[in-house]
C-alpha atoms as a PDB file:
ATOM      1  CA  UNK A   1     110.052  94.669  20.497  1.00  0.00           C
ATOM      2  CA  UNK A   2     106.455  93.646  20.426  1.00  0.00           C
ATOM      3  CA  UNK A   3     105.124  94.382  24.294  1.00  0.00           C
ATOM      4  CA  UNK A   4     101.994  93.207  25.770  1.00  0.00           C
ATOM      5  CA  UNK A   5     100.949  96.612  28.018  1.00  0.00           C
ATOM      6  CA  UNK A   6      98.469  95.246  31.349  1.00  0.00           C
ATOM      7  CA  UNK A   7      96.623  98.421  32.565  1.00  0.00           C
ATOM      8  CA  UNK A   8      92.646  98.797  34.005  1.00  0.00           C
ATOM      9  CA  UNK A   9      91.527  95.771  35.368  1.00  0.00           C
ATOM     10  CA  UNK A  10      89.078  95.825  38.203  1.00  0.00           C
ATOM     11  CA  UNK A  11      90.526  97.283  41.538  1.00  0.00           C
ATOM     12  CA  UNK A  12      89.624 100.398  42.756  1.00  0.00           C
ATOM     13  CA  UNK A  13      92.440 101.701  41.674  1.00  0.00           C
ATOM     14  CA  UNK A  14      91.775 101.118  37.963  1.00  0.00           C
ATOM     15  CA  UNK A  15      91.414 105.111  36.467  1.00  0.00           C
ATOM     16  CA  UNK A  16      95.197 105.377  38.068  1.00  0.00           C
ATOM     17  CA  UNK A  17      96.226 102.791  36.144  1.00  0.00           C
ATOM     18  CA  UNK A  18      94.824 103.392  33.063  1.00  0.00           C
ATOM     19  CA  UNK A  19      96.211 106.949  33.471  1.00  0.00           C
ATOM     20  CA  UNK A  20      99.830 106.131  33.759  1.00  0.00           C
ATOM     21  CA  UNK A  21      99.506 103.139  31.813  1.00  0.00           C
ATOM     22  CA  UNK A  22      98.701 105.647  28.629  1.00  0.00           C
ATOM     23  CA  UNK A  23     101.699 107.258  29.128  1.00  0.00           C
ATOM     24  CA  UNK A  24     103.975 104.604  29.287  1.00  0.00           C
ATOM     25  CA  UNK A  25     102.589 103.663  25.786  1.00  0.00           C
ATOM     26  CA  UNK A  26     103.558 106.504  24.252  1.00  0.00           C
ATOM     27  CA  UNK A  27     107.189 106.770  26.119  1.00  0.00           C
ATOM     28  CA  UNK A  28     107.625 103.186  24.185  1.00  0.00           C
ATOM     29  CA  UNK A  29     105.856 103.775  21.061  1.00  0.00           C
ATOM     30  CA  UNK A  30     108.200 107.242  20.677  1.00  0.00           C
ATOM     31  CA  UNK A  31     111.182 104.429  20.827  1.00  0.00           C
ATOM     32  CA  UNK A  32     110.314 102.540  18.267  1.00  0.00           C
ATOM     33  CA  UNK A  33     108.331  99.315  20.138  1.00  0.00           C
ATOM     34  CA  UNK A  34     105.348  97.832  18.666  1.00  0.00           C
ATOM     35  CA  UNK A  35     102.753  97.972  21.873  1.00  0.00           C
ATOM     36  CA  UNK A  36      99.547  95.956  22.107  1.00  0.00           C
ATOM     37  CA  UNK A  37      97.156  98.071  24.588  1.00  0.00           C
ATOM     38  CA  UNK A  38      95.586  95.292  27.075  1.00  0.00           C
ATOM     39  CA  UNK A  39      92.537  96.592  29.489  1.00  0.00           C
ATOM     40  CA  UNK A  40      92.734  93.612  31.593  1.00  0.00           C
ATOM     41  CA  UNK A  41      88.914  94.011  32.532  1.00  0.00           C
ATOM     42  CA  UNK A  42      87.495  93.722  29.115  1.00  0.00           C
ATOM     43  CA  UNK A  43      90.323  91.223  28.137  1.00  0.00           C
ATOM     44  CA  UNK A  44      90.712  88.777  30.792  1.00  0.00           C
ATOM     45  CA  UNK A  45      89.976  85.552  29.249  1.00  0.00           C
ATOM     46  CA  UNK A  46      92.130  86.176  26.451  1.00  0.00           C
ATOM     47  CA  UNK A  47      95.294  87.247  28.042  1.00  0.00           C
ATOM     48  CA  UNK A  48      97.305  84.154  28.017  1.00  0.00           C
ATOM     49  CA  UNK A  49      96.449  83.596  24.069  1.00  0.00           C
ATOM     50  CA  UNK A  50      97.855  87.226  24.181  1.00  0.00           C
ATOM     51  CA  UNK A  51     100.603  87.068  25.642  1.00  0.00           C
ATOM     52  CA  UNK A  52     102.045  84.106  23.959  1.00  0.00           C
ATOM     53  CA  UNK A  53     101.754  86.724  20.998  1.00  0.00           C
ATOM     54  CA  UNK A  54     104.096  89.236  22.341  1.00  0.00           C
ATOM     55  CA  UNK A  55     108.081  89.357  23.557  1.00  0.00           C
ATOM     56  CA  UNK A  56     107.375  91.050  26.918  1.00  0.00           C
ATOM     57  CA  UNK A  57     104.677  92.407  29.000  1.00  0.00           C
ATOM     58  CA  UNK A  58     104.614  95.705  31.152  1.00  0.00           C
ATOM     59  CA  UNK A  59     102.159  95.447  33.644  1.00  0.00           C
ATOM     60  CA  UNK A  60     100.875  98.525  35.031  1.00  0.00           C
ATOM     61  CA  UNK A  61      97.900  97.845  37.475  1.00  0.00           C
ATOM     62  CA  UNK A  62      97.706  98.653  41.241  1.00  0.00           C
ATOM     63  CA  UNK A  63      95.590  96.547  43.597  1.00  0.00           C
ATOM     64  CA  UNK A  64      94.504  93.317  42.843  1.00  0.00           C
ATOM     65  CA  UNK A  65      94.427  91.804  39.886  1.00  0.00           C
ATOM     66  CA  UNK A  66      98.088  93.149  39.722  1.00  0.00           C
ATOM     67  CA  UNK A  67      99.855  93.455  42.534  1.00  0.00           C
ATOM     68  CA  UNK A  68      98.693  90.300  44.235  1.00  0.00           C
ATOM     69  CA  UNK A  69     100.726  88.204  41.690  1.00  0.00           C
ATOM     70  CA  UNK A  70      97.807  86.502  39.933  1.00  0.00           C
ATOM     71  CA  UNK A  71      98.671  87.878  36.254  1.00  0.00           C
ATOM     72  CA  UNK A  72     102.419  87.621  36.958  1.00  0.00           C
ATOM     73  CA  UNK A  73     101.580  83.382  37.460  1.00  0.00           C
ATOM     74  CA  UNK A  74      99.481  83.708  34.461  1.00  0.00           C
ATOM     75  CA  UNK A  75     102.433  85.039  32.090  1.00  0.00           C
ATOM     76  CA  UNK A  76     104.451  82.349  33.821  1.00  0.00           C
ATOM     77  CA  UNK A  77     102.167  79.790  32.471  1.00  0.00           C
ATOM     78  CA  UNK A  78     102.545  81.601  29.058  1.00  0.00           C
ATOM     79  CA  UNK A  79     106.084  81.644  28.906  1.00  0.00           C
ATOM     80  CA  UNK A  80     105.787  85.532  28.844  1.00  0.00           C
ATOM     81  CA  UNK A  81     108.428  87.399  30.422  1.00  0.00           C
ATOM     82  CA  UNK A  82     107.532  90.682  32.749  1.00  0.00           C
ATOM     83  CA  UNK A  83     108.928  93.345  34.414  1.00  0.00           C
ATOM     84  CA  UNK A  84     109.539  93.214  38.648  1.00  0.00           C
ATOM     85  CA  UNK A  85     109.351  90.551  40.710  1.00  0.00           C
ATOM     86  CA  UNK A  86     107.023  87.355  40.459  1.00  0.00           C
ATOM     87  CA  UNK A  87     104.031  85.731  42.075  1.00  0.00           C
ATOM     88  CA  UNK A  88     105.077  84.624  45.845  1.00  0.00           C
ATOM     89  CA  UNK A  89     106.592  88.381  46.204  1.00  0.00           C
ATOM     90  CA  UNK A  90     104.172  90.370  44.593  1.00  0.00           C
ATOM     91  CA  UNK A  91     101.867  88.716  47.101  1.00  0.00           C
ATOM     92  CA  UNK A  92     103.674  88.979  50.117  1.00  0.00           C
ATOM     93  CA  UNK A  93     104.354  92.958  49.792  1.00  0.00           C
ATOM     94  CA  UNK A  94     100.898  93.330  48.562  1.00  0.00           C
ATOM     95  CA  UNK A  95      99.756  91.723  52.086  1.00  0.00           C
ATOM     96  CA  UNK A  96     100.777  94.316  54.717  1.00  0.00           C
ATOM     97  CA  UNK A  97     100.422  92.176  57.619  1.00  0.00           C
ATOM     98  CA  UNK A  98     102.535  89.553  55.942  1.00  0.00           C
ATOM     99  CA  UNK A  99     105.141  92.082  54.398  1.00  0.00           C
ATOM    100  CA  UNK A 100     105.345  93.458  58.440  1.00  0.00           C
ATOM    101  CA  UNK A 101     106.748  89.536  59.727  1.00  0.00           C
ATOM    102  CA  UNK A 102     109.648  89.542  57.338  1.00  0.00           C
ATOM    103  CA  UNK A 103     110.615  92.604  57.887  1.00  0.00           C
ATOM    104  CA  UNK A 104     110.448  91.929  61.410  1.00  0.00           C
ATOM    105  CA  UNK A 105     112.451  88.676  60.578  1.00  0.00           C
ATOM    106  CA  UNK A 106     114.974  90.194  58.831  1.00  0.00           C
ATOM    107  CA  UNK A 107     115.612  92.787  61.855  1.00  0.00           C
ATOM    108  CA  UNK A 108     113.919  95.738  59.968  1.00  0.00           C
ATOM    109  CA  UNK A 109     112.085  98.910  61.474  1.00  0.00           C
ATOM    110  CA  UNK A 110     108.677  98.343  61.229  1.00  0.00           C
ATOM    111  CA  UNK A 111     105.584  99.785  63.132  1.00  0.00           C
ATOM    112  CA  UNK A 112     103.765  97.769  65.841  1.00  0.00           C
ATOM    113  CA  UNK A 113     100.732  96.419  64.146  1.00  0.00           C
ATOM    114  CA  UNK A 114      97.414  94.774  64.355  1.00  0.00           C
ATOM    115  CA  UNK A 115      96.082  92.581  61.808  1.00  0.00           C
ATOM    116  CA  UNK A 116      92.043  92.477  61.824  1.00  0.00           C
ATOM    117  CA  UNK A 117      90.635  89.699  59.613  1.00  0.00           C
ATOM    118  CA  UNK A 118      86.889  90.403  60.559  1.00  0.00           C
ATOM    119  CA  UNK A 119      84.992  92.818  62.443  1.00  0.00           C
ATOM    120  CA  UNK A 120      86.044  92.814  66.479  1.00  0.00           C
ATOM    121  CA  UNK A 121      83.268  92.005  68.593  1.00  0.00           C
ATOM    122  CA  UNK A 122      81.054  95.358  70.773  1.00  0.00           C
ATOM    123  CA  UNK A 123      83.593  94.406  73.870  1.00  0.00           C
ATOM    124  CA  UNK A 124      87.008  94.408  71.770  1.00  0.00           C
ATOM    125  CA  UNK A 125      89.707  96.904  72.486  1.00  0.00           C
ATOM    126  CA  UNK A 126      92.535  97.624  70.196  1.00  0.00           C
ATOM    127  CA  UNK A 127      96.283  96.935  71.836  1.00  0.00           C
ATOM    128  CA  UNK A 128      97.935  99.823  70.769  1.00  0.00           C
ATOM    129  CA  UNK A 129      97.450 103.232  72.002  1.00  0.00           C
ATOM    130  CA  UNK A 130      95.037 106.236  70.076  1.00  0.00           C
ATOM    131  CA  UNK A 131      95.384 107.322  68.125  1.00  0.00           C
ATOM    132  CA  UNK A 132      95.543 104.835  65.275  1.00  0.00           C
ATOM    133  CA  UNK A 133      96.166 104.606  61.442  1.00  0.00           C
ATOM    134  CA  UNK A 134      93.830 102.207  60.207  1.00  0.00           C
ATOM    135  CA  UNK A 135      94.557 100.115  56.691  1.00  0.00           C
ATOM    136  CA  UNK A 136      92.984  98.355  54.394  1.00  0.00           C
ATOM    137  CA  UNK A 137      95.684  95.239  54.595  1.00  0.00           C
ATOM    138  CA  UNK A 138      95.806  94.947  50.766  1.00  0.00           C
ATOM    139  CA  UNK A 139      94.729  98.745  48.878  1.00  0.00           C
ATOM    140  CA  UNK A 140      97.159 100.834  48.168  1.00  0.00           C
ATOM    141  CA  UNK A 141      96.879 104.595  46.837  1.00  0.00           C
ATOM    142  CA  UNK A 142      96.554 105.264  50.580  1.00  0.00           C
ATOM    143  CA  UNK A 143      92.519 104.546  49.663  1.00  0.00           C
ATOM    144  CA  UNK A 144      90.769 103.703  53.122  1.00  0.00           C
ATOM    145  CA  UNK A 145      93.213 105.281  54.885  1.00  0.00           C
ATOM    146  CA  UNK A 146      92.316 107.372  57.756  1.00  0.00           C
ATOM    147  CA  UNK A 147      93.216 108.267  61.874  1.00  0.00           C
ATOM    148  CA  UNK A 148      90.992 106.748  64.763  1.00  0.00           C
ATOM    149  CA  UNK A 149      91.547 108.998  68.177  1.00  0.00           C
ATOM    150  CA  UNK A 150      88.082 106.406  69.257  1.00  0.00           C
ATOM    151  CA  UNK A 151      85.943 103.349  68.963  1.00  0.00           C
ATOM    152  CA  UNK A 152      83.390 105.295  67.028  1.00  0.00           C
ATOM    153  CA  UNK A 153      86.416 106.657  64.131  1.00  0.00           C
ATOM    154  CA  UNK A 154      87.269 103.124  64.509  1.00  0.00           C
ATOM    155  CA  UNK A 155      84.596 101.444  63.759  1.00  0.00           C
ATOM    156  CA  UNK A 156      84.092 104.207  60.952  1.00  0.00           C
ATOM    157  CA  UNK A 157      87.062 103.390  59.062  1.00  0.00           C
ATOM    158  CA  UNK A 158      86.546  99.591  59.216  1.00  0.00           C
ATOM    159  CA  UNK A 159      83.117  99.683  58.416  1.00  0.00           C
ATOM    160  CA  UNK A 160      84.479 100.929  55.056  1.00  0.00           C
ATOM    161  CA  UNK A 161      87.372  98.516  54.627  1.00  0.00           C
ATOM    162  CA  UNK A 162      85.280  95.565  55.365  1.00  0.00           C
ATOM    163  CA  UNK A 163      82.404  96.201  53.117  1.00  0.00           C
ATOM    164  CA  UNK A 164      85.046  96.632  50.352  1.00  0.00           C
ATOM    165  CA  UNK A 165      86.080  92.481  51.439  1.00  0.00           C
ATOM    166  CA  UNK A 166      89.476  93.596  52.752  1.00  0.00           C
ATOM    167  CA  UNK A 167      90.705  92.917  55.903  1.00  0.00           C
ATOM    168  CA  UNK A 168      92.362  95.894  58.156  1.00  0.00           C
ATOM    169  CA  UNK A 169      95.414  96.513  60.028  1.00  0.00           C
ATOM    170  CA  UNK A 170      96.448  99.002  62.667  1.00  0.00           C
ATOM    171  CA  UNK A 171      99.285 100.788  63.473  1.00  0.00           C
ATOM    172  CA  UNK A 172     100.130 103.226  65.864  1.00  0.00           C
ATOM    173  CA  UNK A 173     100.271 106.860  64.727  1.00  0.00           C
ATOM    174  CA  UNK A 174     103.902 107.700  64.183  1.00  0.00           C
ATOM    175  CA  UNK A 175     105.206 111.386  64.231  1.00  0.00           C
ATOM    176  CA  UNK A 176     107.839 112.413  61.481  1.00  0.00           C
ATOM    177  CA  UNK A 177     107.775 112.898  57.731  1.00  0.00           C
ATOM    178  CA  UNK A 178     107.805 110.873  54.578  1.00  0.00           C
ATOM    179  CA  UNK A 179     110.051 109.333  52.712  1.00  0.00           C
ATOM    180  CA  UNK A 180     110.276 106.865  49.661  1.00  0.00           C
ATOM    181  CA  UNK A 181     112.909 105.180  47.658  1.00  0.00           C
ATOM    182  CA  UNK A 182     112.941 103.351  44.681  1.00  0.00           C
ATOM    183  CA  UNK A 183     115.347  99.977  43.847  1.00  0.00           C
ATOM    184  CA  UNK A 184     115.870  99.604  40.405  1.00  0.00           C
ATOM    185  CA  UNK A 185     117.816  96.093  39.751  1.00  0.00           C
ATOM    186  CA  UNK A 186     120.368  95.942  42.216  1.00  0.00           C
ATOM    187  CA  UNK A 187     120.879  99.999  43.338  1.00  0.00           C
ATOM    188  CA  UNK A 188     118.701 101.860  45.461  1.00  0.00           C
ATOM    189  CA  UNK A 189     117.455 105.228  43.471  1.00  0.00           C
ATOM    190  CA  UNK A 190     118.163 108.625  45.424  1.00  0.00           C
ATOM    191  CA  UNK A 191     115.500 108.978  48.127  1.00  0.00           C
ATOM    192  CA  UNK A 192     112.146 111.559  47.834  1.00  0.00           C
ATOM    193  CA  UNK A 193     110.863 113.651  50.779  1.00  0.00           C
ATOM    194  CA  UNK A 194     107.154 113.937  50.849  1.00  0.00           C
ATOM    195  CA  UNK A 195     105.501 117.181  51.971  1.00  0.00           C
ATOM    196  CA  UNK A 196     101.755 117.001  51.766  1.00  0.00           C
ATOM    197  CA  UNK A 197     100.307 119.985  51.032  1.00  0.00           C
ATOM    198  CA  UNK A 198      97.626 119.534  53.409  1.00  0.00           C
ATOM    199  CA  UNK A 199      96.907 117.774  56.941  1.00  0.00           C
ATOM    200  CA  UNK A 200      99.416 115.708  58.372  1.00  0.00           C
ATOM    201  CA  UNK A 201      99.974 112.201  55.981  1.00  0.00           C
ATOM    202  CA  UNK A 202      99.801 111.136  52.681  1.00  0.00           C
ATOM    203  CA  UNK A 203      96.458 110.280  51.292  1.00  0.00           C
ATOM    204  CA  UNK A 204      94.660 109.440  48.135  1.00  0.00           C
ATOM    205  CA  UNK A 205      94.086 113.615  47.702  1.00  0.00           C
ATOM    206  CA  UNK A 206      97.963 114.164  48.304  1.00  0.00           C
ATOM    207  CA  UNK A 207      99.125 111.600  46.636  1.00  0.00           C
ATOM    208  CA  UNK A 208      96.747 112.688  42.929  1.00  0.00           C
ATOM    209  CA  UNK A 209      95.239 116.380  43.239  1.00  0.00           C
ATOM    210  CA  UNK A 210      97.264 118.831  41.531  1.00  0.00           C
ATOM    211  CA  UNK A 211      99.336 120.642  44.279  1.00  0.00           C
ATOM    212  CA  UNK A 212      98.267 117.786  46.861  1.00  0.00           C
ATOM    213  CA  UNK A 213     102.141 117.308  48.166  1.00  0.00           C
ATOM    214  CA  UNK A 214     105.802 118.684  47.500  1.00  0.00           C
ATOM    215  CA  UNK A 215     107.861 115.979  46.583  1.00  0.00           C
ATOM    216  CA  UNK A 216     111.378 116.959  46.850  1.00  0.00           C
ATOM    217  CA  UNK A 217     113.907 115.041  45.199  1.00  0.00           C
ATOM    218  CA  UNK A 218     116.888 114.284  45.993  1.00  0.00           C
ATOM    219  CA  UNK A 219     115.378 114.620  49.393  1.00  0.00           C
ATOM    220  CA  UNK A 220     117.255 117.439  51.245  1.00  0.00           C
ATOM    221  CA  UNK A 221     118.076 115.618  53.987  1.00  0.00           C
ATOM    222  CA  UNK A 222     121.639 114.161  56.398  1.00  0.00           C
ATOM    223  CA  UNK A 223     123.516 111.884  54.367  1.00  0.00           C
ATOM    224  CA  UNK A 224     123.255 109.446  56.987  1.00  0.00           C
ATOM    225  CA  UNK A 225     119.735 109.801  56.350  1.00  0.00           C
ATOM    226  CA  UNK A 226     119.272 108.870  52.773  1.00  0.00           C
ATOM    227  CA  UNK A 227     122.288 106.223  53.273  1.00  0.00           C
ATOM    228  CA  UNK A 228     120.298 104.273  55.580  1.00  0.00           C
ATOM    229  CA  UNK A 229     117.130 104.775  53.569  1.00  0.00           C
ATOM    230  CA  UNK A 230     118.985 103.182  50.277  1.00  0.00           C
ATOM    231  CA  UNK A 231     120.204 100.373  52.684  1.00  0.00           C
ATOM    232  CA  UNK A 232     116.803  99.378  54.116  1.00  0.00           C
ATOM    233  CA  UNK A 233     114.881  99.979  51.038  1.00  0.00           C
ATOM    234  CA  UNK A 234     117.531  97.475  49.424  1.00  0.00           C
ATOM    235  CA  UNK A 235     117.162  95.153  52.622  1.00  0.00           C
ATOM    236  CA  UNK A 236     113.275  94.997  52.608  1.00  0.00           C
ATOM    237  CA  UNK A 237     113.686  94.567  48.612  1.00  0.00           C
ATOM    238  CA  UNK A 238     115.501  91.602  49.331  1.00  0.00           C
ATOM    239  CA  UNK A 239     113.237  90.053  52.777  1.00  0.00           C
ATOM    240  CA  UNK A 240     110.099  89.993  50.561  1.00  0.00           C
ATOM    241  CA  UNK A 241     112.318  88.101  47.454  1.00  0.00           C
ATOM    242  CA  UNK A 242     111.884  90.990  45.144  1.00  0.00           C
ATOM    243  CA  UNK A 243     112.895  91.339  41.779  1.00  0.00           C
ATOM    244  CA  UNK A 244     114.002  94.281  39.018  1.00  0.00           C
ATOM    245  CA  UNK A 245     112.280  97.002  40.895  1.00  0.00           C
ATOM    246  CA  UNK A 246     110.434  98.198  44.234  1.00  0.00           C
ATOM    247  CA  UNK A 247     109.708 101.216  45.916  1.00  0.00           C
ATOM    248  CA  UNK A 248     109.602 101.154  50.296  1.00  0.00           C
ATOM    249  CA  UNK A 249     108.018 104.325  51.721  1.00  0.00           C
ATOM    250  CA  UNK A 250     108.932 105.187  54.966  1.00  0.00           C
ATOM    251  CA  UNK A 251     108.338 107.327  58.067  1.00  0.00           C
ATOM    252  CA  UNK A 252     111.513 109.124  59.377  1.00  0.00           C
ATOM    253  CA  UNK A 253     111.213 110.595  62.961  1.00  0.00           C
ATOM    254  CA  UNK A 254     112.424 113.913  64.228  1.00  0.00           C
ATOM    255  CA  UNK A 255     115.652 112.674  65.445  1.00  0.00           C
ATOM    256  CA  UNK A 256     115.807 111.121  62.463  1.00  0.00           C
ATOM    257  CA  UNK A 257     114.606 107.326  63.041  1.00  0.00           C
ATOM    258  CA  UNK A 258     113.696 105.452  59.618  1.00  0.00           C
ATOM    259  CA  UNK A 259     110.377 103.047  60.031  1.00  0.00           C
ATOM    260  CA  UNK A 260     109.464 101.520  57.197  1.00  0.00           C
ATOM    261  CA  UNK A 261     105.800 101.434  56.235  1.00  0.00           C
ATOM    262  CA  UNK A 262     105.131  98.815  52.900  1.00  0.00           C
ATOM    263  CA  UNK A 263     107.101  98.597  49.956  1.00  0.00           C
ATOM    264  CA  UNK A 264     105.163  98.099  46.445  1.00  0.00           C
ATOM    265  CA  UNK A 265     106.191  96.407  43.893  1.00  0.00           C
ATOM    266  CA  UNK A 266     104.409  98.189  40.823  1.00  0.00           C
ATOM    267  CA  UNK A 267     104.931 101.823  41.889  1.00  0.00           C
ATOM    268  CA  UNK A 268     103.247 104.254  40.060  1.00  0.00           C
ATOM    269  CA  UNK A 269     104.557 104.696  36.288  1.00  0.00           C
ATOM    270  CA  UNK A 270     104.152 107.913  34.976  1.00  0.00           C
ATOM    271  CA  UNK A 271     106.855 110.317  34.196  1.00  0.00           C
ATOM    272  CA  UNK A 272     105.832 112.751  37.500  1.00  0.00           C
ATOM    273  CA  UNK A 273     105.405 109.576  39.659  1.00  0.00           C
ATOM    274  CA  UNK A 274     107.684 108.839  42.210  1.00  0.00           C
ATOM    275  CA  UNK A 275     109.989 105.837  40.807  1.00  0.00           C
ATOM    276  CA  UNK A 276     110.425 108.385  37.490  1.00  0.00           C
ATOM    277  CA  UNK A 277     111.529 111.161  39.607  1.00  0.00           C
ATOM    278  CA  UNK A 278     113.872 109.086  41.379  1.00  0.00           C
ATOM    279  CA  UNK A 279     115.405 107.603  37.856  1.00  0.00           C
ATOM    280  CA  UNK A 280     115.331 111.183  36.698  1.00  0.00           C
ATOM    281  CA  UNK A 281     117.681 112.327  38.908  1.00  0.00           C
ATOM    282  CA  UNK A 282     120.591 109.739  37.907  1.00  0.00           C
ATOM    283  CA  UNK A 283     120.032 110.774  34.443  1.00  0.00           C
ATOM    284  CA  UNK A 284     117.564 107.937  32.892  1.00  0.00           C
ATOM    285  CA  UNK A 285     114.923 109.452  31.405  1.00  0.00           C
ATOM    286  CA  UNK A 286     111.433 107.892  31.622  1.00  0.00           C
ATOM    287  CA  UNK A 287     111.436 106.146  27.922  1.00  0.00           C
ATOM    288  CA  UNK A 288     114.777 104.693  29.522  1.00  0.00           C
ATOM    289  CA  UNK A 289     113.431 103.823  32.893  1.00  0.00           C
ATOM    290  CA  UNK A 290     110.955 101.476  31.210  1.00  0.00           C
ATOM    291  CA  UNK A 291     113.789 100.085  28.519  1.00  0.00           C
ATOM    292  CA  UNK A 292     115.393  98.808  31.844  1.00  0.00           C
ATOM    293  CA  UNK A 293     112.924  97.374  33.051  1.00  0.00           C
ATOM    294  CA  UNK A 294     112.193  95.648  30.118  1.00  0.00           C
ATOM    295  CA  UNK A 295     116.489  94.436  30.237  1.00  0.00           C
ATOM    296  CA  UNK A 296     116.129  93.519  34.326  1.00  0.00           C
ATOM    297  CA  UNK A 297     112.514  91.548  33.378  1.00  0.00           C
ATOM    298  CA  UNK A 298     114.185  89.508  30.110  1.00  0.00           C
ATOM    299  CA  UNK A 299     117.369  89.417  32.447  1.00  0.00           C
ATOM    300  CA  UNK A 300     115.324  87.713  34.988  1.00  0.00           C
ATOM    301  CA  UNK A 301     114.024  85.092  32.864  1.00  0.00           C
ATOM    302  CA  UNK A 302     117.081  84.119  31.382  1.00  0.00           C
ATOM    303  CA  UNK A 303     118.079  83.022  35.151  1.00  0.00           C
ATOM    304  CA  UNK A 304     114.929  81.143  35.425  1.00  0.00           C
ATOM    305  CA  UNK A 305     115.683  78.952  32.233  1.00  0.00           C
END
């Protein structure tokens, strides 16, 4: 098959995608698919003359362009099928503070919140109690991430998330341990329990240093547990009108509460990232994870037509 491989672009996120993205070109070039390497960046104004060139694309970018659905509307327009879900969901998990009102709408466990658009005034006081976990409402690789216990760490951390043009959310600080699971079509993938290797959450240095975190799958943990994890991951899959695959991460309490934190819809793609682990364990190597996402993407488009 002749794919169309989306990697770079201009997030700051960009050396992670290029990263995996590499790999995934040789998992499909070792089975026998003709791949066309795309840095979105460099190649922007040509990708829709591209595309029309190719069978399928695998998009592999974090941050926006990427996750906010812009290229998935542009391979729309070129009649280019994709892997995962499409424009309107891509941008409504991207969007925390968006992602947060479904869930809440479809009865899900999700953290109070506050959604900042703009810097609060001298006078303003947050709702929630310190300490906080400030956002940046649309990053992901937990980049401007950080814990407020005042104003001044406050205004610290949105200093930083504003000058980068986001806008900011806040949640309270919840106590427990990570977890994330995968959805691949229409199965959740065994549950991973995330043990950074240092302080207390998982960051940008957990999630990439060598060493930063254990990640244990299949996670050891209740079978009640990892039941209700592949239930809600599948339920917040479905709120957000997902498609082929997803991964939710979650926070689960120690009496064993799940709270669901975001769910992203291009999860890292490497054959040591989380969504590969996860397929690992049922047996589908990575080579096959990204053959079936290729089938669920060409499967989805068939629907469409």
């Amino acid at each position: 098959m002749k794919i169309l491989l989306i990697a770079g672009g201009w997030s700051t996120e960009r050396e992670v995608s290029l990263a995996g993205a590499r790999g995934m070109e040789r998992a499909l070039r070792e089975r026998g698919h003709d791949v066309t390497f795309l840095d979105l960046r460099d190649s922007f104004d040509v990708l829709l003359e591209t595309a029309r060139a190719h069978d399928f694309s695998l998009i592999n970018l974090h941050g926006s362009p990427g996750e906010d659905g812009l290229v998935q509307a542009m391979l729309d327009q070129a009649g280019c099928p994709y892997q995962g879900s499409g424009p309107a969901g891509s941008f409504l998990a991207l969007n925390k503070a968006a992602a947060k009102q479904l869930f809440r709408l479809a009865g899900l466990p999700t953290a109070d919140w506050e959604f900042l658009p703009a810097p609060p005034p001298g006078d303003w006081e947050p709702r929630l109690p310190w300490p906080l976990f400030v956002k940046s409402n649309t990053g992901g690789s937990s980049l401007r991430l950080g814990r407020a216990s005042s104003r001044r760490e406050l205004d610290a951390l949105l200093d930083e998330i504003f000058a980068a043009g986001d806008c900011a959310l806040l949640e309270p600080r919840l106590e427990g341990r990570e977890v994330t699971c995968g959805v691949l079509g229409d199965r959740a993938l065994p549950p991973i329990l995330i043990e950074p290797a240092a302080g207390d959450f998982f960051d940008y240095t957990s999630k990439y240093a060598a060493g930063g975190a254990r990640e244990i799958c299949p996670a050891p943990l209740p079978r009640a547990v990892l039941d209700e994890a592949e239930r809600l991951a599948l339920a917040a899959h479905r709120a957000l009108g997902l498609a082929g695959y997803s991964r939710t991460d979650f926070i689960l309490s120690p009496d064993d509460r799940l709270t669901i934190l975001e769910v992203n819809t291009l999860p890292g793609m490497t054959p040591t990232s989380l969504v590969p682990q996860e397929a690992a364990a049922i047996g589908m190597d990575f080579g096959a994870l990204l053959e079936r996402l290729v089938e669920l993407g060409l499967e989805r488009r068939q629907r469409r037509t």
